[in-house]
N, C-alpha and C. Protein backbone atom coordinates (compact mmCIF):
# COMPACT_ATOMS: atom_id res chain seq x y z
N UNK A 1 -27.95 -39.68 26.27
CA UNK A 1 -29.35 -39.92 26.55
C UNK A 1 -29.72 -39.30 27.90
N UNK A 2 -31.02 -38.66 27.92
CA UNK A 2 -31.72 -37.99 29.16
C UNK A 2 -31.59 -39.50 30.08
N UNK A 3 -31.10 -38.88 31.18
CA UNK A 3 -31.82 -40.22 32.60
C UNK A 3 -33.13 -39.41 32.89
N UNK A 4 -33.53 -40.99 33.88
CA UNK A 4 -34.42 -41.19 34.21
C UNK A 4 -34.89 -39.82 35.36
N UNK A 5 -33.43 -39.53 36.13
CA UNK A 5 -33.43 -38.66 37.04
C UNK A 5 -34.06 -36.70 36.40
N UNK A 6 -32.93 -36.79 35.48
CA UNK A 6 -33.19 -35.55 34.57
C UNK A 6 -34.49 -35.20 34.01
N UNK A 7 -35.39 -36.39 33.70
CA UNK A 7 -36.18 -36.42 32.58
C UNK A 7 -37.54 -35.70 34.17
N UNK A 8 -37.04 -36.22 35.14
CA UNK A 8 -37.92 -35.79 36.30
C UNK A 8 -37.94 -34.80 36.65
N UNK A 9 -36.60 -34.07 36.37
CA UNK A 9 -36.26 -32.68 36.89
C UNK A 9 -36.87 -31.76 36.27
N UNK A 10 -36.94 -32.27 34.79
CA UNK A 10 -37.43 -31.34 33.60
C UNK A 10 -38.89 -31.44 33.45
N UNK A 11 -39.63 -32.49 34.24
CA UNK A 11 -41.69 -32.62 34.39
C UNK A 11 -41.19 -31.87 35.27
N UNK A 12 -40.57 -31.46 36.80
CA UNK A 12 -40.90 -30.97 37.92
C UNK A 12 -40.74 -29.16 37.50
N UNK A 13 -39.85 -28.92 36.52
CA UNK A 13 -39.70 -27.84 35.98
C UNK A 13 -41.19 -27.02 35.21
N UNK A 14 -41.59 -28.08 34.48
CA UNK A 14 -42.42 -27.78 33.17
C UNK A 14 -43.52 -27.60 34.18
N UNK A 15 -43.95 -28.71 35.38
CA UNK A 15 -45.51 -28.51 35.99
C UNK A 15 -45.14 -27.28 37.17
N UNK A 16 -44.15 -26.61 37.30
CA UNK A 16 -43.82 -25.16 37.99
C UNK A 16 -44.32 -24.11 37.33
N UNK A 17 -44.04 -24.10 35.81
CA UNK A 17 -44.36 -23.34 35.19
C UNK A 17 -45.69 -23.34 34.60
N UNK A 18 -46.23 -24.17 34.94
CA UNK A 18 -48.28 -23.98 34.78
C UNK A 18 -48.95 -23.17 35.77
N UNK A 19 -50.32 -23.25 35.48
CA UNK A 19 -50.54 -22.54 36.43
C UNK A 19 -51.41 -23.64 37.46
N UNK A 20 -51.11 -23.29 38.51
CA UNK A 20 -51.51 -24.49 39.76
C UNK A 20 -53.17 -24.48 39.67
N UNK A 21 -53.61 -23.98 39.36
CA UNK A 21 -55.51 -24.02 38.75
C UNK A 21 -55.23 -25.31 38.29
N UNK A 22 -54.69 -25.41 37.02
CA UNK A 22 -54.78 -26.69 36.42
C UNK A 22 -54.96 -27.76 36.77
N UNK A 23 -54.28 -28.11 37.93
CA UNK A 23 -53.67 -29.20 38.89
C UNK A 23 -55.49 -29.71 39.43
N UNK A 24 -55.62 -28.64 40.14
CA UNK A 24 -56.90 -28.76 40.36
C UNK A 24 -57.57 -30.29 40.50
N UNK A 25 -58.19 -31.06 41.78
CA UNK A 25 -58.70 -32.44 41.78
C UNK A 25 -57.64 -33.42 40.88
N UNK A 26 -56.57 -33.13 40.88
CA UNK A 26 -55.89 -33.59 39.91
C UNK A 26 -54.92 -34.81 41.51
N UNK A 27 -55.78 -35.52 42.21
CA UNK A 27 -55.00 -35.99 43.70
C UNK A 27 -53.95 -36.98 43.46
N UNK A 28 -53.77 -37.65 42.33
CA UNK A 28 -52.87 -38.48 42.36
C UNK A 28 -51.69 -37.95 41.76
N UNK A 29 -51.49 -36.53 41.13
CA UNK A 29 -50.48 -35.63 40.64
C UNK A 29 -50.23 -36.09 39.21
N UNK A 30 -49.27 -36.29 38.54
CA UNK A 30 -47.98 -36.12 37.50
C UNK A 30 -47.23 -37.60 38.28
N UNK A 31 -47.20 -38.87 37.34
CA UNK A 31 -46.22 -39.38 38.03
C UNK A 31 -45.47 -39.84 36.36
N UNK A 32 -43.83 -39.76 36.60
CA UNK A 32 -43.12 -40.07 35.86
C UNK A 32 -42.85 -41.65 35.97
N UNK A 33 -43.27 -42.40 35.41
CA UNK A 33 -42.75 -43.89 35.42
C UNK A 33 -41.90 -44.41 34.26
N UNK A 34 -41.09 -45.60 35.08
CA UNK A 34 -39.68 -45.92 34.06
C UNK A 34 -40.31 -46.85 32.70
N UNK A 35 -41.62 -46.98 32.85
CA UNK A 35 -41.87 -48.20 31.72
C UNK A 35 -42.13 -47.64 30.57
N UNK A 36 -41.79 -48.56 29.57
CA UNK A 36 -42.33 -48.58 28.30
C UNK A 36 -43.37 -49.13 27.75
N UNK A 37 -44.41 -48.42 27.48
CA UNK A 37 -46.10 -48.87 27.32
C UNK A 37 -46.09 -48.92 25.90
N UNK A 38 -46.67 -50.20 25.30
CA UNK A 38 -47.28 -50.31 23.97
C UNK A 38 -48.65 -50.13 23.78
N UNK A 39 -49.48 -49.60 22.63
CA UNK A 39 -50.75 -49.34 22.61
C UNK A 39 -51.19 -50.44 22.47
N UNK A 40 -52.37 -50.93 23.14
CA UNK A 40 -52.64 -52.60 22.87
C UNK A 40 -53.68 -52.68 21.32
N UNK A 41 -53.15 -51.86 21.16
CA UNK A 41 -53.91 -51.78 19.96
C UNK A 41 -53.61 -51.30 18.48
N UNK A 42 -52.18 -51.11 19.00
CA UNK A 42 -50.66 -50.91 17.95
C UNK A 42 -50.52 -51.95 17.04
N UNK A 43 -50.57 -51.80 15.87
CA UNK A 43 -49.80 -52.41 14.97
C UNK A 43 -48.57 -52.66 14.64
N UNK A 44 -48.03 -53.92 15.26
CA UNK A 44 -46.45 -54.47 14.75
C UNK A 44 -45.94 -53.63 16.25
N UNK A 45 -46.49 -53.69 16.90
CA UNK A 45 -45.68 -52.85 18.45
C UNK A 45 -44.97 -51.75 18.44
N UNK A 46 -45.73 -50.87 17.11
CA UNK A 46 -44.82 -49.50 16.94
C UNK A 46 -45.55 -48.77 17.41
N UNK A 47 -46.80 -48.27 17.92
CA UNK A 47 -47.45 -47.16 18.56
C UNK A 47 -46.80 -47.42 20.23
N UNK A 48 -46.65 -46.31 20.75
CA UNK A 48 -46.12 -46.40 22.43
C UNK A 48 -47.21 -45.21 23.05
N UNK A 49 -47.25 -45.56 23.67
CA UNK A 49 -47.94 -44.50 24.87
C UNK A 49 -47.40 -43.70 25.67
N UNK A 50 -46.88 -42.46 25.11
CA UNK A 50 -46.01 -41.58 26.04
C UNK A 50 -46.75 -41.01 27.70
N UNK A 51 -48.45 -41.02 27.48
CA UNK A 51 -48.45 -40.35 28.63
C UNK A 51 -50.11 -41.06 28.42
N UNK A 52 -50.97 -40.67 29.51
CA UNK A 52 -52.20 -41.05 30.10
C UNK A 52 -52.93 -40.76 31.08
N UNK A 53 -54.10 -40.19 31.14
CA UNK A 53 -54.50 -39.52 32.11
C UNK A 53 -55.67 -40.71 32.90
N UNK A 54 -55.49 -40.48 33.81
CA UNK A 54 -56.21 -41.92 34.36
C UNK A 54 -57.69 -41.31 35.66
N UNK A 55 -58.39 -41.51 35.36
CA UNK A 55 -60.18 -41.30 36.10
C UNK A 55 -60.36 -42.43 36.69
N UNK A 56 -60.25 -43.05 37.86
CA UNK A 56 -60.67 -44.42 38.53
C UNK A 56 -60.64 -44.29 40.22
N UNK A 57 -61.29 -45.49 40.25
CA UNK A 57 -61.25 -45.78 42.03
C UNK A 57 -60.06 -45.05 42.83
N UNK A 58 -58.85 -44.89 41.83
CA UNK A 58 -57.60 -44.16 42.92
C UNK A 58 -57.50 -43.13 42.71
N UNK A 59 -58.58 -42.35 42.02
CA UNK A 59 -58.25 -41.14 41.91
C UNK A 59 -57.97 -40.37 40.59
N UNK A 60 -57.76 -39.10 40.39
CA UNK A 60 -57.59 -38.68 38.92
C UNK A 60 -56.04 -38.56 39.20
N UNK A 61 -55.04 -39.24 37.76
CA UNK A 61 -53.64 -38.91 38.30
C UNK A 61 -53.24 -39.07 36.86
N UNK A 62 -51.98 -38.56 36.35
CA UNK A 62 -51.29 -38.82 35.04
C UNK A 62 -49.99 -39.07 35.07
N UNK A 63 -49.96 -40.41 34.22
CA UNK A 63 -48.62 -41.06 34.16
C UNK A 63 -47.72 -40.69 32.70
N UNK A 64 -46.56 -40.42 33.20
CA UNK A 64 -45.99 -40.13 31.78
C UNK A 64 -45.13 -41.11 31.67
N UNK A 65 -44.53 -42.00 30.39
CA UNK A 65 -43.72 -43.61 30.55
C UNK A 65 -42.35 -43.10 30.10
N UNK A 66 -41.46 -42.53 30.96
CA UNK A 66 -40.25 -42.56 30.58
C UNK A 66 -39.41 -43.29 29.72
N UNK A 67 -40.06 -44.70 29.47
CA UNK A 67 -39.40 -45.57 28.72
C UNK A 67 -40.19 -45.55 27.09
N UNK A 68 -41.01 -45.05 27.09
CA UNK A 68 -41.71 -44.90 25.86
C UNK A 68 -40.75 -43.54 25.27
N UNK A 69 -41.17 -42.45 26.13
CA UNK A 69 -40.61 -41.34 25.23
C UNK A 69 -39.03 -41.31 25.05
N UNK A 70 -38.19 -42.08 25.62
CA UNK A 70 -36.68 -42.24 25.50
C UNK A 70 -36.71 -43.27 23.84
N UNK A 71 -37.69 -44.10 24.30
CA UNK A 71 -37.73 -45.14 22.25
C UNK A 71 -37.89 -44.24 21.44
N UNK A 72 -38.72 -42.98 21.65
CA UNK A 72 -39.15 -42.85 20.58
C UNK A 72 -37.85 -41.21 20.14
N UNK A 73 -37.78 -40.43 21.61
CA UNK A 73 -37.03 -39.39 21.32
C UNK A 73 -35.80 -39.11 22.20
N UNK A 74 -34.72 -40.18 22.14
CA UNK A 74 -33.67 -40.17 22.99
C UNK A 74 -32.74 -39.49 22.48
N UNK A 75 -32.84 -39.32 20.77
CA UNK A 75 -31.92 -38.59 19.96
C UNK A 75 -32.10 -37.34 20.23
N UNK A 76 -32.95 -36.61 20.98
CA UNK A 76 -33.16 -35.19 20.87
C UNK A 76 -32.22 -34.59 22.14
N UNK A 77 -31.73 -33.53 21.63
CA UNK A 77 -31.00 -32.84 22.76
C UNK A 77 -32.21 -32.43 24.00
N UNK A 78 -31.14 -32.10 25.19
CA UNK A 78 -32.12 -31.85 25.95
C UNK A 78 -33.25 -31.12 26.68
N UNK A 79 -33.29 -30.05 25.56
CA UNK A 79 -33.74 -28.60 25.33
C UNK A 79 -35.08 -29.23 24.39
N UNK A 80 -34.86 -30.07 23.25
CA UNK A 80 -36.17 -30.02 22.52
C UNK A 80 -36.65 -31.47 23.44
N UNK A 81 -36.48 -32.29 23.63
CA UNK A 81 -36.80 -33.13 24.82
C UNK A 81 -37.80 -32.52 25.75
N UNK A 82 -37.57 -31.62 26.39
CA UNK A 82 -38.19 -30.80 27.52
C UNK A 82 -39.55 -30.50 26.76
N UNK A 83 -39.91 -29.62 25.45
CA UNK A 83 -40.55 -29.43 25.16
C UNK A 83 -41.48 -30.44 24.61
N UNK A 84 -40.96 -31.79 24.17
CA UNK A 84 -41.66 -32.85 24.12
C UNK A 84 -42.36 -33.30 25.60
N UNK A 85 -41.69 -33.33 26.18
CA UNK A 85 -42.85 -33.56 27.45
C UNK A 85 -43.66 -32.63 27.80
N UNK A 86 -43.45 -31.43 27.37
CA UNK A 86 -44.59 -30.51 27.83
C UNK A 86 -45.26 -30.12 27.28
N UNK A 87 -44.94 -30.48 26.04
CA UNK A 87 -47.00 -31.48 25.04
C UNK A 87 -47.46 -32.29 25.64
N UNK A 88 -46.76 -33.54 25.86
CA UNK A 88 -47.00 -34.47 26.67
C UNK A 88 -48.16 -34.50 27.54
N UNK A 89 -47.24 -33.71 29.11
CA UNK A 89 -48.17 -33.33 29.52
C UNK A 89 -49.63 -32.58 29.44
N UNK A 90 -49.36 -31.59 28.72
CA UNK A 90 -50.05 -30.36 28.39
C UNK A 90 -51.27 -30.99 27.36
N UNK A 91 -50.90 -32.45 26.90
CA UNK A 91 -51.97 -32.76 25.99
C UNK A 91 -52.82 -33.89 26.95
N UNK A 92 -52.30 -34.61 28.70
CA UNK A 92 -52.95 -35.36 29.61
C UNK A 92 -53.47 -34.31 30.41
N UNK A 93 -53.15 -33.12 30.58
CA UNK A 93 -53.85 -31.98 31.81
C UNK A 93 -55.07 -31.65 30.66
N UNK A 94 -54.91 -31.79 29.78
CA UNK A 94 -56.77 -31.18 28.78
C UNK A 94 -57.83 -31.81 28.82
N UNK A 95 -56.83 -33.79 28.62
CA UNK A 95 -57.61 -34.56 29.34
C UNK A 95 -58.39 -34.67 30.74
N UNK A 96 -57.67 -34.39 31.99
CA UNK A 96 -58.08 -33.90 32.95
C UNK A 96 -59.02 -32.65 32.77
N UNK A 97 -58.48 -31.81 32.37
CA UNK A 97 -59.34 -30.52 32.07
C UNK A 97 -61.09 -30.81 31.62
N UNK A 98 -60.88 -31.88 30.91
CA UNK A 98 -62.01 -32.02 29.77
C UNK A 98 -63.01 -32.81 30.60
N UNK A 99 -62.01 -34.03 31.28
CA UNK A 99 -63.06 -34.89 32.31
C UNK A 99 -63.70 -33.90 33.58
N UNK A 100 -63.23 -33.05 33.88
CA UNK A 100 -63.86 -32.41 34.83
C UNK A 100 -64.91 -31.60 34.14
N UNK A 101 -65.42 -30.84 32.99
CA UNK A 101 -66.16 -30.35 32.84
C UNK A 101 -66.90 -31.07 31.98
N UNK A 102 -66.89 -32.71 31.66
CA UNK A 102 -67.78 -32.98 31.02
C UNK A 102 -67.78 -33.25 29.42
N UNK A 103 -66.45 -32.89 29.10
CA UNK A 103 -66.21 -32.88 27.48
C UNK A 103 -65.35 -34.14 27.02
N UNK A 104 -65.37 -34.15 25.90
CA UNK A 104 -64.54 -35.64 25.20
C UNK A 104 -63.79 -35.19 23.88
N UNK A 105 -64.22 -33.78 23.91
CA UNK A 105 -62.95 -33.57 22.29
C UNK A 105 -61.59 -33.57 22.17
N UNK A 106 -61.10 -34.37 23.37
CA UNK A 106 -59.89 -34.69 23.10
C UNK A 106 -59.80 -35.96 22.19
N UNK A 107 -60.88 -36.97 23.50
CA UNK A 107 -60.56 -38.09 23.63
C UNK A 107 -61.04 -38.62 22.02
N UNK A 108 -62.29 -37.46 21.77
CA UNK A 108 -62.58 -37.79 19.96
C UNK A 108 -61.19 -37.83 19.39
N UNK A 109 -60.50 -36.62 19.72
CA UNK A 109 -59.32 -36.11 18.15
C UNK A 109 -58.59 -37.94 18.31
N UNK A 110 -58.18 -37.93 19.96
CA UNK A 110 -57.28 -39.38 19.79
C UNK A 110 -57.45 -40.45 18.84
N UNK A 111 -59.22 -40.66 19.27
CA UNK A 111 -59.86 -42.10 18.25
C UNK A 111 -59.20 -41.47 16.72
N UNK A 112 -59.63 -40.69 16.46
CA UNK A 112 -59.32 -40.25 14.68
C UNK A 112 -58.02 -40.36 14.19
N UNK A 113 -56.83 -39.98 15.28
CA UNK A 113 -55.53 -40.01 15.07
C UNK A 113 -55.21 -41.24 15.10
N UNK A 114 -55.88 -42.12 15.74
CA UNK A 114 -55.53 -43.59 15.79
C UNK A 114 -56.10 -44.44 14.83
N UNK A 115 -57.19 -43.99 14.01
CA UNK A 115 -57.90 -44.68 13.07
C UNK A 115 -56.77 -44.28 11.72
N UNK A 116 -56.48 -42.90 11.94
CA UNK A 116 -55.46 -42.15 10.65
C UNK A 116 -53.80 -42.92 10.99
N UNK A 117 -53.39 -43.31 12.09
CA UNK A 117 -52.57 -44.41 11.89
C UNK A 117 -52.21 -45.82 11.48
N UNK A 118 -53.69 -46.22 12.10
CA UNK A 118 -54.09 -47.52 11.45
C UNK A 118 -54.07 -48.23 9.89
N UNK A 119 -54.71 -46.47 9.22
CA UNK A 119 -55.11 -46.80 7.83
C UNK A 119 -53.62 -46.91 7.32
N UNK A 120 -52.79 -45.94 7.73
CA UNK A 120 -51.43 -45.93 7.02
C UNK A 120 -50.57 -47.32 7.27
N UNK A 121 -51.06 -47.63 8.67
CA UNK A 121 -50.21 -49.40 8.77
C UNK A 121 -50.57 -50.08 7.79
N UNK A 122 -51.92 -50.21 7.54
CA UNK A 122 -52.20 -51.07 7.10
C UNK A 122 -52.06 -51.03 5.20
N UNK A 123 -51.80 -49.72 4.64
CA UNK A 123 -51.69 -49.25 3.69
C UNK A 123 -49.97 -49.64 3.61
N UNK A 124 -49.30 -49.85 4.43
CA UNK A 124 -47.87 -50.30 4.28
C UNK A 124 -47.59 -51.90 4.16
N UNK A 125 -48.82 -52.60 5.11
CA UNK A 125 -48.68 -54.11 5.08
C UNK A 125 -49.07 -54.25 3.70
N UNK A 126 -50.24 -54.10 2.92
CA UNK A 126 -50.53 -54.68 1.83
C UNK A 126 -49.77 -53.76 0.60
């Protein structure tokens, strides 16, 4: 299994290789945290929250939950791992991207992907 240490080495790798535009008002950075986040809005506590881009009083900053993406992809070597976080990320910097100019078609696709999970939970309970 990736540590906690590695899994840092490999965001500090992936946000090298962007381009620093991106970053842009971005003041609270990329932070890697050890927790494991459930969607509070998950069914049966199987949706997790790998990452989140956060707009508030402290600033614009994005957290990625080390403990989420190890539940869900600890089996992966550490080569396709890497590239899982840098969707990850790459899908919270659009967010950022999007809040700065005003747009929400991310935050649409999310609602839909979450309504298209829902239906399938619930298509499994009954």
């Amino acid at each position: 299994m990736t540590t906690f240490e590695e899994a840092g080495a490999m965001l500090d790798e992936i946000i090298d290789e962007m381009p620093p535009e991106i970053f842009a008002d971005l003041n609270g950075g990329v932070n890697l945290l050890p927790d494991e986040k459930i969607h509070p809005d998950g069914v049966g506590d199987d949706l997790y929250v790998m990452g989140e881009y956060n707009h508030n009083n402290l600033g614009r900053y994005i957290n990625i939950f080390y403990g989420s993406v190890m539940t869900v992809y600890s089996y992966l070597p550490p080569r396709r791992l890497k590239t899982r976080l840098a969707e990850i990320l790459k899908h919270e910097i659009t967010h950022h991207l999007e809040s700065l100019a005003g747009e929400k078609d991310l935050v649409i696709k999310d609602q839909i992907d979450y309504e298209k999970y829902r239906m399938r939970r619930e298509r499994r309970v009954n």
